[in-house]
N, C-alpha and C. Protein backbone atom coordinates (compact mmCIF):
# COMPACT_ATOMS: atom_id res chain seq x y z
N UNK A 1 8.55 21.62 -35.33
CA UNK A 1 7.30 22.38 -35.44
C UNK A 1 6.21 21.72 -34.59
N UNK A 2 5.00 22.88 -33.93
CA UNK A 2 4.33 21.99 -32.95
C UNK A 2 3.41 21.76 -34.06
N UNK A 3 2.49 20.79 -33.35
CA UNK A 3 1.35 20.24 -33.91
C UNK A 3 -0.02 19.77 -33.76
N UNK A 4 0.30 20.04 -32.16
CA UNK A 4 -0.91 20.25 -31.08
C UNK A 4 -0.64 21.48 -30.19
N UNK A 5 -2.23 21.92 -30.22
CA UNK A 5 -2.61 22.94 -29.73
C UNK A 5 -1.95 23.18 -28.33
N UNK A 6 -1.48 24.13 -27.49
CA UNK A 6 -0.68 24.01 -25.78
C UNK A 6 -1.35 23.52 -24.93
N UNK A 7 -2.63 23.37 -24.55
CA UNK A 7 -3.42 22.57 -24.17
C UNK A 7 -3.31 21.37 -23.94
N UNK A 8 -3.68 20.97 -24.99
CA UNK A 8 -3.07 18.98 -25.47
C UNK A 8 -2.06 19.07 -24.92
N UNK A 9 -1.05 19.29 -25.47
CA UNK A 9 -0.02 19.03 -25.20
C UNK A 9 0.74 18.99 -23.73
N UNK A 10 0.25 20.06 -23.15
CA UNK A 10 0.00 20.16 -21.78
C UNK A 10 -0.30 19.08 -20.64
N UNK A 11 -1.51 18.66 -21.11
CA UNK A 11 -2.23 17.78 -20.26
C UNK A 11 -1.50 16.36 -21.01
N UNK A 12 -0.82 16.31 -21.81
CA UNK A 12 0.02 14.85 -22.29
C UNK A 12 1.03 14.83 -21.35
N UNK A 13 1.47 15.93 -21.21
CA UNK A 13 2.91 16.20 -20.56
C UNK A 13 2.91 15.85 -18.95
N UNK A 14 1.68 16.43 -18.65
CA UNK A 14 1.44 16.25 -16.86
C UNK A 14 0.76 14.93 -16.98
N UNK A 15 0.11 14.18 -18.01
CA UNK A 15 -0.17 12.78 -17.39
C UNK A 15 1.04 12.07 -17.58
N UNK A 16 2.15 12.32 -18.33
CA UNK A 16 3.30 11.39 -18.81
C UNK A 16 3.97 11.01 -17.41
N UNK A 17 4.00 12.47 -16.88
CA UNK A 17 4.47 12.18 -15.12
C UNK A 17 4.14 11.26 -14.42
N UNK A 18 3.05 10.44 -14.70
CA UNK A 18 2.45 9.42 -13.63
C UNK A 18 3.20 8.48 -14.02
N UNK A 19 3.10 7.38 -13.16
CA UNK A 19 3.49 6.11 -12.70
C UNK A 19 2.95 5.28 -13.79
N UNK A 20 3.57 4.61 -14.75
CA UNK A 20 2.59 3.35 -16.01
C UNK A 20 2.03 4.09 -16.80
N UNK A 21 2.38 5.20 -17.04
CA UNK A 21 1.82 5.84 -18.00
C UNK A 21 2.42 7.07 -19.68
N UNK A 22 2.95 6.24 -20.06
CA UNK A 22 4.23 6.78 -20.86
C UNK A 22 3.28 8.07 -21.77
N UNK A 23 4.11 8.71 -23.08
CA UNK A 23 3.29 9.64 -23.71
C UNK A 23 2.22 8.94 -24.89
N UNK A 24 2.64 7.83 -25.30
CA UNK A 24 1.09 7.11 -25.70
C UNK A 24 -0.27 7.22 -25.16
N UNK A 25 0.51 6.52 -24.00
CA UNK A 25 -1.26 6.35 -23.10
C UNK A 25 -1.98 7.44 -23.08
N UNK A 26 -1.11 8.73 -22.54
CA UNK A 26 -1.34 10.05 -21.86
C UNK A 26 -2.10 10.38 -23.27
N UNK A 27 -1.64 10.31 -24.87
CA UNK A 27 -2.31 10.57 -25.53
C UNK A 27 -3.41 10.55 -25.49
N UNK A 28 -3.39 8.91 -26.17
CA UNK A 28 -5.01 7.81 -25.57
C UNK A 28 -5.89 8.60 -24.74
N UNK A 29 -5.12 9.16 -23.58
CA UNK A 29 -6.46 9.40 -22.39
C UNK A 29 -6.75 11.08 -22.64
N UNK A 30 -5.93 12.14 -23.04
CA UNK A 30 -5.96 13.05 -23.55
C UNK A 30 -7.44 13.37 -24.72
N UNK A 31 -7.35 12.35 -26.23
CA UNK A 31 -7.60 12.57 -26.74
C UNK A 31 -9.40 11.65 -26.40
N UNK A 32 -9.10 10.71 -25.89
CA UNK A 32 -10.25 10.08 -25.52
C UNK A 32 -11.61 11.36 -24.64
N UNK A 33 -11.06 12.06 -23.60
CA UNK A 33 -11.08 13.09 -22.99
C UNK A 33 -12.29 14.41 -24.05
N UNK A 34 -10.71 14.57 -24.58
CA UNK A 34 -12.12 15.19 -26.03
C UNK A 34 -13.26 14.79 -26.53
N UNK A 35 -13.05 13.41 -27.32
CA UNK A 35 -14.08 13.11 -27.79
C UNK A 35 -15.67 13.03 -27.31
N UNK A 36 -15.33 12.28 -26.04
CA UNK A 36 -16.24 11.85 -25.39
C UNK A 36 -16.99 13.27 -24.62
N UNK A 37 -18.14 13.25 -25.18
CA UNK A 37 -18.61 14.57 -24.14
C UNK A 37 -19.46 14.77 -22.86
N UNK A 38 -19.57 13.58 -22.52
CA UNK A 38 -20.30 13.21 -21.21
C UNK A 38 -19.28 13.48 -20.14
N UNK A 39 -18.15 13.04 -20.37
CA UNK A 39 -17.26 13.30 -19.13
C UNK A 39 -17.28 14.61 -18.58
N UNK A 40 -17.55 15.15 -17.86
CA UNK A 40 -17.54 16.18 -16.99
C UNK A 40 -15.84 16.84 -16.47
N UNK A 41 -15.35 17.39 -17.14
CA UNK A 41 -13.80 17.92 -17.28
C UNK A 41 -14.10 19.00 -16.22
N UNK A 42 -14.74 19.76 -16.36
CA UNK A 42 -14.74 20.83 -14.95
C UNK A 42 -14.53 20.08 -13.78
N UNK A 43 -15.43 19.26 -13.38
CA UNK A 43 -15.59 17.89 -12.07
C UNK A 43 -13.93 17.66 -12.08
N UNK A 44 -13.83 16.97 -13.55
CA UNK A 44 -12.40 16.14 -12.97
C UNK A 44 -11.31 17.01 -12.87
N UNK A 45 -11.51 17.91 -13.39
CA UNK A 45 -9.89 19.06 -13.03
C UNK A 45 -10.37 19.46 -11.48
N UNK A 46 -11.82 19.85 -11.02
CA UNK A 46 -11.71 20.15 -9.74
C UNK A 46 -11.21 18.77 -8.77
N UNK A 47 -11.52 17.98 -9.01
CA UNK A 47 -10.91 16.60 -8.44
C UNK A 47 -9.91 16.13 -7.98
N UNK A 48 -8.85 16.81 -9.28
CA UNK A 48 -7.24 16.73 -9.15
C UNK A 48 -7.04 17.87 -8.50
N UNK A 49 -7.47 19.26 -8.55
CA UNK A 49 -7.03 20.50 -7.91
C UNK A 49 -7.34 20.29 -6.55
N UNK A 50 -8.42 19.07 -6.00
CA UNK A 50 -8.37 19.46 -4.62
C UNK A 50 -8.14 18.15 -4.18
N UNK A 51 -7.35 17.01 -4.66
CA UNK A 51 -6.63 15.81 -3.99
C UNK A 51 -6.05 15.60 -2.86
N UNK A 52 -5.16 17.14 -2.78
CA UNK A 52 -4.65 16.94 -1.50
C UNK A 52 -4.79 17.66 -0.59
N UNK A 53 -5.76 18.74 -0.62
CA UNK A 53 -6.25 19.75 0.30
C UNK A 53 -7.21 19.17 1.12
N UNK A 54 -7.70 17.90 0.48
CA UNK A 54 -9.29 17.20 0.86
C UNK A 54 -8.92 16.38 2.22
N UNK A 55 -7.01 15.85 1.83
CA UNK A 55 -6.85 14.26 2.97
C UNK A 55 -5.77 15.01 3.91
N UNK A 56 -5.81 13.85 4.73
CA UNK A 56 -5.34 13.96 6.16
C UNK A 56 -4.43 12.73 5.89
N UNK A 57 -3.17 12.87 7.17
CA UNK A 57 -2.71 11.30 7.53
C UNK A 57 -3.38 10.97 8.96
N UNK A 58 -3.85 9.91 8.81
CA UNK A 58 -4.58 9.45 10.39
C UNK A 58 -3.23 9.09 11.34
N UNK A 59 -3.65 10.15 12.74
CA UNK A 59 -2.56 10.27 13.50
C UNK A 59 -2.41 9.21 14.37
N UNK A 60 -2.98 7.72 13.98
CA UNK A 60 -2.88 6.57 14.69
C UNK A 60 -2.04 6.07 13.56
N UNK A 61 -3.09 5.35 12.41
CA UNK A 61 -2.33 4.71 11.58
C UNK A 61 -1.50 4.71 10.58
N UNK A 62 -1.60 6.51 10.28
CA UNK A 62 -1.07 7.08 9.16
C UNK A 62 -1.37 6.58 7.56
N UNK A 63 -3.21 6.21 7.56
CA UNK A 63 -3.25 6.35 6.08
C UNK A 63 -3.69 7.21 5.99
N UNK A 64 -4.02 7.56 4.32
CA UNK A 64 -4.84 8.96 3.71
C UNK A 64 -5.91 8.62 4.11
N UNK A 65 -6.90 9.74 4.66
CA UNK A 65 -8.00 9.87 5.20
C UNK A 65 -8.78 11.18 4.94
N UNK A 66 -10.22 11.44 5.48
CA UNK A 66 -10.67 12.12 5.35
C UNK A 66 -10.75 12.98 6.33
N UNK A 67 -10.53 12.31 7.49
CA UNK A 67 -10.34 13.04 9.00
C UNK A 67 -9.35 12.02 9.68
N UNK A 68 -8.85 12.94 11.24
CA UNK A 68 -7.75 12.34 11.39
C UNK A 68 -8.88 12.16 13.16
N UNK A 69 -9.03 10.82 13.69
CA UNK A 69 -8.61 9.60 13.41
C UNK A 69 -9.44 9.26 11.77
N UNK A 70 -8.97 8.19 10.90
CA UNK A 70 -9.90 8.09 10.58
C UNK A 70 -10.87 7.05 10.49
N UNK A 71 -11.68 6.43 9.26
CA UNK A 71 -12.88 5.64 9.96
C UNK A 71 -12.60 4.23 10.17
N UNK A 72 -11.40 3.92 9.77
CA UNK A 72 -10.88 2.12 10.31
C UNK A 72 -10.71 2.65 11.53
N UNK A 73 -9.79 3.22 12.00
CA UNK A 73 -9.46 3.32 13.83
C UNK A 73 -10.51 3.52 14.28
N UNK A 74 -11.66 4.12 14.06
CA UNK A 74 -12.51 5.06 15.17
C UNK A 74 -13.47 3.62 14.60
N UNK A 75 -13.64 2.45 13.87
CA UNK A 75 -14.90 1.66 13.73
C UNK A 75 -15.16 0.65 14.68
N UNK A 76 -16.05 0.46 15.81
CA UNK A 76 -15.81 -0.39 16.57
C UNK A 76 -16.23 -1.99 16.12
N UNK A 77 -16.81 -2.26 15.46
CA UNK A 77 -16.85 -3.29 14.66
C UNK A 77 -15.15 -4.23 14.19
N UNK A 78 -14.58 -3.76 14.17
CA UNK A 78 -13.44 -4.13 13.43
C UNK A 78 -12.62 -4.69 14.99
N UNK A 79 -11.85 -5.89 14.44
CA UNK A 79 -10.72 -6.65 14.99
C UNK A 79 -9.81 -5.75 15.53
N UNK A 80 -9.80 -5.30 17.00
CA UNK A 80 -8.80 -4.45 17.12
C UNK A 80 -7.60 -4.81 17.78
N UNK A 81 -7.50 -6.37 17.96
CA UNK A 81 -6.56 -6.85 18.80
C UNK A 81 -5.24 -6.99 17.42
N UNK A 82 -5.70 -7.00 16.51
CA UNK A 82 -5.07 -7.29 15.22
C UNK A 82 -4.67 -5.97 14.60
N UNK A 83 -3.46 -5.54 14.16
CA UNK A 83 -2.44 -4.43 13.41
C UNK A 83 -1.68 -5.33 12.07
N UNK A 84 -2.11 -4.72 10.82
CA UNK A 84 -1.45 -5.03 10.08
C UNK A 84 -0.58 -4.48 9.77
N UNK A 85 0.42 -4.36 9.58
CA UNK A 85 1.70 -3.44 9.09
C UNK A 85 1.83 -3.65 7.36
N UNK A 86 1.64 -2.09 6.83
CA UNK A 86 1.61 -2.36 5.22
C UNK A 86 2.51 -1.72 4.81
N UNK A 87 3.03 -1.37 3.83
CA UNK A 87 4.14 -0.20 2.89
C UNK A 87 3.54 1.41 2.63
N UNK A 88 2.24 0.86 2.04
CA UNK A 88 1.46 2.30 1.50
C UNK A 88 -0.29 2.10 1.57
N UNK A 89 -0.52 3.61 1.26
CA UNK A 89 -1.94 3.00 1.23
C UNK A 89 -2.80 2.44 0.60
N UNK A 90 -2.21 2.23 -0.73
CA UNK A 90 -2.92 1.19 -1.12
C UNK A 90 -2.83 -0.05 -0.95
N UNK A 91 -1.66 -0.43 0.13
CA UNK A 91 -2.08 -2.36 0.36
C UNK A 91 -2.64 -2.24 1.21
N UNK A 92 -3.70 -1.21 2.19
CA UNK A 92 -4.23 -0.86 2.71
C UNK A 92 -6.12 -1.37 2.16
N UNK A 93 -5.98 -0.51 0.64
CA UNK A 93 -7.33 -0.76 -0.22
C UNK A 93 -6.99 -2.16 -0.57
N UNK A 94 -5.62 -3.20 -1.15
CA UNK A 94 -5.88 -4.01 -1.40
C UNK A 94 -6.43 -5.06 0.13
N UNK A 95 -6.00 -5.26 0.83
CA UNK A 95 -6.27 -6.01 1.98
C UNK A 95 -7.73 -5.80 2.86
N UNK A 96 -8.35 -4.38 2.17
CA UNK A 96 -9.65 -4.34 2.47
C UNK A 96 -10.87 -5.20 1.46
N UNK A 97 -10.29 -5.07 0.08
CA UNK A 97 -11.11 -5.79 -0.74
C UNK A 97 -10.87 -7.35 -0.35
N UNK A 98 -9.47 -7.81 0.03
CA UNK A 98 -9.31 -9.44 0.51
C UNK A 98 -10.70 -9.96 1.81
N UNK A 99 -11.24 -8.72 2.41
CA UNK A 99 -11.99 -9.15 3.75
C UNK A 99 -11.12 -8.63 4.62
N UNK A 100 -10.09 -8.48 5.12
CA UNK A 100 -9.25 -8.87 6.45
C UNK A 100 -10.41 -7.70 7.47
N UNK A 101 -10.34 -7.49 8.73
CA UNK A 101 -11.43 -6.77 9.13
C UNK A 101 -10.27 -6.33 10.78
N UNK A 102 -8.85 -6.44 10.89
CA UNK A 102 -8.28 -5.71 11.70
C UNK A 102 -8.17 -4.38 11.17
N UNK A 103 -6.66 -4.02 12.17
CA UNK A 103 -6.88 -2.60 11.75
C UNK A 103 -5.12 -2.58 11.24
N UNK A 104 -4.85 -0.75 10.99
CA UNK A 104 -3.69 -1.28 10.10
C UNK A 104 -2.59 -0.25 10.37
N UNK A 105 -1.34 -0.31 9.76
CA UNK A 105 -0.33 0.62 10.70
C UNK A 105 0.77 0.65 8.99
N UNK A 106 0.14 2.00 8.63
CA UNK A 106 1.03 2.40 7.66
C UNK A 106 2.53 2.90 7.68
N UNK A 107 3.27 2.08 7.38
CA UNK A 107 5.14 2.73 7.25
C UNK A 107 5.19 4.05 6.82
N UNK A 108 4.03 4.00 4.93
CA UNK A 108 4.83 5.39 4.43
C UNK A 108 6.12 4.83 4.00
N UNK A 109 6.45 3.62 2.85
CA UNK A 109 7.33 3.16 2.07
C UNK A 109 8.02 1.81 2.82
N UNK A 110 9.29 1.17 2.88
CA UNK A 110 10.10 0.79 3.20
C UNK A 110 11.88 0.79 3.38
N UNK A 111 12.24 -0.01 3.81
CA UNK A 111 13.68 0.16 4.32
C UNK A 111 14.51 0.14 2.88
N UNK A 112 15.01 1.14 1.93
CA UNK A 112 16.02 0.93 0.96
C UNK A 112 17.09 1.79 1.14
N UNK A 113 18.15 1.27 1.79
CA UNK A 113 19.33 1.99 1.74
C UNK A 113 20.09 2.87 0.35
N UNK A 114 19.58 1.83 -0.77
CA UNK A 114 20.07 2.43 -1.92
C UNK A 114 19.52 4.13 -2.22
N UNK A 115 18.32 4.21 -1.62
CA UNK A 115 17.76 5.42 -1.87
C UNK A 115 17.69 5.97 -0.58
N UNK A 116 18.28 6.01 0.24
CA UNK A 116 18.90 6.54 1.53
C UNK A 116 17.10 6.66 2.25
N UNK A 117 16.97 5.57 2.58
CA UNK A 117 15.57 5.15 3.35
C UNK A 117 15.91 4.64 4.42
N UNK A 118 15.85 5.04 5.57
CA UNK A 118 16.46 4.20 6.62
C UNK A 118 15.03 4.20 7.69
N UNK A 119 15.36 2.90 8.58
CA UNK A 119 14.23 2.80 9.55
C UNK A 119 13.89 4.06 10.37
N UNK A 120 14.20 5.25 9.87
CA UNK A 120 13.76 6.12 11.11
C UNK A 120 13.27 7.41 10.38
N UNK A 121 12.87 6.74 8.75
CA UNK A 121 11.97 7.65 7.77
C UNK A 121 10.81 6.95 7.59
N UNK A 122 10.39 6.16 8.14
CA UNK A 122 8.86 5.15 8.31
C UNK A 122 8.54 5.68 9.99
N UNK A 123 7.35 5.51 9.62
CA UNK A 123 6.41 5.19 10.68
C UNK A 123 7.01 3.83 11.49
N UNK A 124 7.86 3.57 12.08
CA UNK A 124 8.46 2.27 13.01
C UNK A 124 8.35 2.56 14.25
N UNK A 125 8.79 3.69 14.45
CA UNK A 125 8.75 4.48 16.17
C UNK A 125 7.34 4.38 16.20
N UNK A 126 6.46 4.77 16.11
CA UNK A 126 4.76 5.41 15.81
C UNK A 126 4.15 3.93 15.98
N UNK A 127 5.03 2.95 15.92
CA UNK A 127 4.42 1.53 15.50
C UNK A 127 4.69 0.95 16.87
N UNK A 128 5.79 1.15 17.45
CA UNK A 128 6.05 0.47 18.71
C UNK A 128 6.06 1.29 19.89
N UNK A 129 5.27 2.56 19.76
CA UNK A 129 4.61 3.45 20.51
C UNK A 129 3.48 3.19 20.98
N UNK A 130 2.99 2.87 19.68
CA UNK A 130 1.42 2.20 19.61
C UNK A 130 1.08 0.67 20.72
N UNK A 131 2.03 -0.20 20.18
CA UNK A 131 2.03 -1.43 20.70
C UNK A 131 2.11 -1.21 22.55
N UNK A 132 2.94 -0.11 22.58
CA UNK A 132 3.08 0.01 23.88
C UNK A 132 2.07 0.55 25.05
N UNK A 133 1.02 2.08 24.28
CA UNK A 133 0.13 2.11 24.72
C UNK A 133 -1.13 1.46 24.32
N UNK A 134 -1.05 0.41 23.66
CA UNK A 134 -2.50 -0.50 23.47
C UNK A 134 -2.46 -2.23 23.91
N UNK A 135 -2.43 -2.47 25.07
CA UNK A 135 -2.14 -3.67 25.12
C UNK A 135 -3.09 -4.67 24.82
N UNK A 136 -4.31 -3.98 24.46
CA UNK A 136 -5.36 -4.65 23.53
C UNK A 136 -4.88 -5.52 22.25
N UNK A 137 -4.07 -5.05 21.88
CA UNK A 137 -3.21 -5.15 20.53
C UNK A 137 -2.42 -6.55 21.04
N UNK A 138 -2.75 -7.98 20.08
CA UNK A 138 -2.28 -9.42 20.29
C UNK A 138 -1.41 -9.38 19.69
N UNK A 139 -1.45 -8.91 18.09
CA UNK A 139 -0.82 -9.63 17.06
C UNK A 139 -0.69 -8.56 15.86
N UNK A 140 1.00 -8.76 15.54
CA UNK A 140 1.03 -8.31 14.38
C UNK A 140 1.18 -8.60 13.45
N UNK A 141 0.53 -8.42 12.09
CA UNK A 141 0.68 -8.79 10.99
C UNK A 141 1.81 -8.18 9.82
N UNK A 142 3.13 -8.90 9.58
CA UNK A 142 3.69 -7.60 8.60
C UNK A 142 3.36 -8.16 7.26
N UNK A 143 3.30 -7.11 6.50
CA UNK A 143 2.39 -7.64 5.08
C UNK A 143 3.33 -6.77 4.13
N UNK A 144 4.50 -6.08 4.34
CA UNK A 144 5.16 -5.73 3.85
C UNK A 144 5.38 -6.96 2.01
N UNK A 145 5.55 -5.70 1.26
CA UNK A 145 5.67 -6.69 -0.85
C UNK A 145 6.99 -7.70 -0.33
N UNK A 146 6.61 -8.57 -1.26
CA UNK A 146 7.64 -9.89 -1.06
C UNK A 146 9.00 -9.51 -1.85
N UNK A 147 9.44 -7.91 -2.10
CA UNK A 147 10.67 -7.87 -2.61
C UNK A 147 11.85 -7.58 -1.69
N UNK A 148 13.23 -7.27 -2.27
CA UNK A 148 14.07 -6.99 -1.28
C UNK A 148 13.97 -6.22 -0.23
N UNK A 149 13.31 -4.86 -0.96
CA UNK A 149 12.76 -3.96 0.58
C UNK A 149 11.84 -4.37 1.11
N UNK A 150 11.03 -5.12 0.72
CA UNK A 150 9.84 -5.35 1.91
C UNK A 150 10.58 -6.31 2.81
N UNK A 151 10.98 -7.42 2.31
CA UNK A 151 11.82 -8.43 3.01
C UNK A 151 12.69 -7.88 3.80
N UNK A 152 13.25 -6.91 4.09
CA UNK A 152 14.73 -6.29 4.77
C UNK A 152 13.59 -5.10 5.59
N UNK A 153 12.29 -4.70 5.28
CA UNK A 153 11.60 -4.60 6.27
C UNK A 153 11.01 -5.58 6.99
N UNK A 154 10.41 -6.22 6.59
CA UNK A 154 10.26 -7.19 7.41
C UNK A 154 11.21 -8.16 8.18
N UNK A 155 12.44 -8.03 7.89
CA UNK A 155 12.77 -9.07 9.04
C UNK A 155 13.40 -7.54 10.10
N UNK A 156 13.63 -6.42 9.82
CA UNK A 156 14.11 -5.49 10.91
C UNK A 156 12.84 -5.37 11.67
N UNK A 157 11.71 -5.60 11.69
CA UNK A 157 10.56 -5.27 12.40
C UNK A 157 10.29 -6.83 13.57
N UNK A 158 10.53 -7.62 12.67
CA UNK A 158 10.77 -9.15 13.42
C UNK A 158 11.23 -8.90 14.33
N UNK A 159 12.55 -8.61 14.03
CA UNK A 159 13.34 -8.32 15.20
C UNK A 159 13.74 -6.90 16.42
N UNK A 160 12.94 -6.19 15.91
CA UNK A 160 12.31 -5.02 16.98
C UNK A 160 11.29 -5.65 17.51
N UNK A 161 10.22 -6.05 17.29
CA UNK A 161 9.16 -6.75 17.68
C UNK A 161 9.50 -8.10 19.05
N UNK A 162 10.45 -8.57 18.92
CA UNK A 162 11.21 -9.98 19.70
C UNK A 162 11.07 -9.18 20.71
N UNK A 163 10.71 -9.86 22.01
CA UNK A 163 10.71 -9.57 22.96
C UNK A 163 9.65 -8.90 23.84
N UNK A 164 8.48 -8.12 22.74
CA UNK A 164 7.07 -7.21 23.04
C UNK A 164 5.97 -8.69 23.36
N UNK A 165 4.93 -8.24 23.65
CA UNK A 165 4.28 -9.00 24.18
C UNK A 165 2.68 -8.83 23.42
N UNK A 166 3.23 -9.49 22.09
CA UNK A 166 2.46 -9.84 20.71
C UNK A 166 3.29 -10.72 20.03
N UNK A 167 2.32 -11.10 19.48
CA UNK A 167 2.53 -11.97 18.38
C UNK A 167 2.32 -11.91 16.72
N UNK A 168 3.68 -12.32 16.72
CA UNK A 168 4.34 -11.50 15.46
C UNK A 168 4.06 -12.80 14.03
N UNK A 169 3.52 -12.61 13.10
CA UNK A 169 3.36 -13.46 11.75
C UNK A 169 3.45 -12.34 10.70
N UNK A 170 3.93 -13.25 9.65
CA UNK A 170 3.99 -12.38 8.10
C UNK A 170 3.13 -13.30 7.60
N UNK A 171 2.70 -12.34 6.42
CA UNK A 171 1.65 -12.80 5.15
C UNK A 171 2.40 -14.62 4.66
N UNK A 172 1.54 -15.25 4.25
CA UNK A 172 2.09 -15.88 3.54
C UNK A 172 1.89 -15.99 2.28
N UNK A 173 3.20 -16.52 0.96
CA UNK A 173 3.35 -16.05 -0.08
C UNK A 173 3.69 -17.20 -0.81
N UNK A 174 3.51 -17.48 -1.83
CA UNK A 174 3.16 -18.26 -3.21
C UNK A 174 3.23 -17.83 -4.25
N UNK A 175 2.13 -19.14 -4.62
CA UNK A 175 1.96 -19.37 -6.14
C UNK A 175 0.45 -18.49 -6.28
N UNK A 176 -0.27 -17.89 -7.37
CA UNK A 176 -1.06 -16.95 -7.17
C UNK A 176 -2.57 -18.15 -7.82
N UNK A 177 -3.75 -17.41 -7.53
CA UNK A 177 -4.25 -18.71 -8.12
C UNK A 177 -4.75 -18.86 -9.72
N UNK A 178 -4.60 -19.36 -10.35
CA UNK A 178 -4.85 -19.89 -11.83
C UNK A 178 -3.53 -19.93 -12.06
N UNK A 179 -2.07 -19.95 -11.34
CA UNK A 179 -0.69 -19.84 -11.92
C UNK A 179 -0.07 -21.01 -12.24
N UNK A 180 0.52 -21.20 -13.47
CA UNK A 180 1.35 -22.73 -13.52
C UNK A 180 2.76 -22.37 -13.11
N UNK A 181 2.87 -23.66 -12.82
CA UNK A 181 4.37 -23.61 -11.69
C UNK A 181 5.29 -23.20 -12.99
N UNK A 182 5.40 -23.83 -14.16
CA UNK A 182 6.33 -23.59 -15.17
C UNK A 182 6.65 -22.12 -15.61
N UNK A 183 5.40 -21.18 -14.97
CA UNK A 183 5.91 -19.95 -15.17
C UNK A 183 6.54 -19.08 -13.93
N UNK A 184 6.52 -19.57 -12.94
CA UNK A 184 7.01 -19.09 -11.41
C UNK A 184 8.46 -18.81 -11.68
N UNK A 185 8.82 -18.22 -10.69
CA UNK A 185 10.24 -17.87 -11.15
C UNK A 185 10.18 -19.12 -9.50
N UNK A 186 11.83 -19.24 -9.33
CA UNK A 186 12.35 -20.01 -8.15
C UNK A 186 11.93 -19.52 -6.65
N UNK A 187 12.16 -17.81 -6.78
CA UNK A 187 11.82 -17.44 -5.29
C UNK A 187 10.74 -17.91 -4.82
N UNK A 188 9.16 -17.49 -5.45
CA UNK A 188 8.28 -17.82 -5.90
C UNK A 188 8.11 -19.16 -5.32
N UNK A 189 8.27 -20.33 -6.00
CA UNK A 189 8.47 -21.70 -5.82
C UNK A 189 8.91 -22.32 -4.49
N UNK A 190 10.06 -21.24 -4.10
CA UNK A 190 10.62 -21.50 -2.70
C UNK A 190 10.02 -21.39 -1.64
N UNK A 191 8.97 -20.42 -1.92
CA UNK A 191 8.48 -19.53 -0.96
C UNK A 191 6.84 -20.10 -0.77
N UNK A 192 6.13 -20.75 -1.62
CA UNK A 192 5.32 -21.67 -1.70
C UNK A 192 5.65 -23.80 -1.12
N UNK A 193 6.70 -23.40 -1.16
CA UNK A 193 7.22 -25.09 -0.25
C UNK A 193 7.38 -24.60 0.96
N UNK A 194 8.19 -23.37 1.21
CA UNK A 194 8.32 -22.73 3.16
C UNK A 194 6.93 -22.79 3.41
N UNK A 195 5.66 -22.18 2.57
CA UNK A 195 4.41 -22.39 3.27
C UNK A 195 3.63 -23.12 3.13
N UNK A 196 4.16 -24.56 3.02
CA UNK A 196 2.72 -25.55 2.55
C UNK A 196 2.22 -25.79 4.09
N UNK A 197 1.20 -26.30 3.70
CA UNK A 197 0.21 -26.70 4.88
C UNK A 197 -0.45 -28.41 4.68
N UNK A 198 -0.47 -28.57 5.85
CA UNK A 198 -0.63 -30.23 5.83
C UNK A 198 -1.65 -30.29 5.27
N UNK A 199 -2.38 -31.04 4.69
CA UNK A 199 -3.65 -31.67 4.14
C UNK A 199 -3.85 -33.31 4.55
N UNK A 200 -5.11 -33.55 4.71
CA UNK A 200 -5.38 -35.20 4.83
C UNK A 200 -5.84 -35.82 5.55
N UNK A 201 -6.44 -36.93 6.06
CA UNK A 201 -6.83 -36.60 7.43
C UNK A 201 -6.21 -37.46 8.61
């Protein structure tokens, strides 16, 4: 027997769909939704109804944008000898809140064979297209996640990259800061001794 109105229930059902968000939360945010009457629900349903009518992919770097180029490529202020290579667009927003002030070259996912992802469903061509007509362009950065697919992207880009006339570095990766080593897992640990840096004088 139901027990909420189709409505509720509704909007539980389409937030359950998201990413971290099981039918608890969706409750939580459902019912929170009600209570509260300041929130402006017309606004936010128009918000979601026009998410993707609003963006573009920028036909340089391929993030979500508002116009295509958009305002990282077209800013002349910004490091342009520098290309970061990311997964999605949000390590895009994260690496903007870090400072970094180059510019950036979205994949659109990574290399997982298991889910039949192969190098020629990314932005990779688009990447060494780029390199080719911008010889402004020094250095690339791959910043690809420190897991198996990012790693198995990143070293196939290494090695497309061998031989171009840039210079090629990855992120470096650790221990995070306030972290005790006793909770690190080994990779982690490993991967923080490959990058120590001298100290002393």
């Amino acid at each position: 027997m139901r027990t909420l109105p189709k409505s509720i229930e509704r909007l539980i059902t389409s937030l359950s769909q998201l990413p971290g968000i099981g039918p608890k939360t969706a409750s939580r945010l459902v019912f929170y939704l009600i209570r509260h009457n300041q929130i402006d629900l017309s606004g936010l349903g128009e918000a979601f109804a026009r998410l993707k009518e609003d963006l573009v992919y920028c036909g340089i770097c391929h993030n979500i944008a508002d116009a295509d180029p958009c305002t990282i490529c077209t800013d002349k202020n910004r490091h342009s000898e520098m290309v970061c290579v990311v997964e999605e667009p949000l390590d895009v927003v994260a690496l903007e809140r870090a400072g970094f002030t180059g510019l950036y070259h979205v994949l659109g996912g990574s290399i997982s064979p298991l889910e039949g992802v192969g190098p020629n469903d990314l932005q990779i061509n688009s990447l060494i297209e780029r390199l080719g007509e911008n010889p402004q362009i020094k250095e690339v950065i791959i910043a690809t996640n420190p897991d198996v697919e990012g790693e198995a992207t990143a070293t196939y880009l290494i090695k497309l990259l061998d031989g171009l006339s840039v210079n090629v570095s990855r992120i470096a990766r650790g221990l995070p800061m306030g972290g005790d080593l006793e909770y690190a897992d080994e990779l982690t640990l490993s991967r923080a001794l490959e990058g120590r840096n001298k100290v002393g004088v």
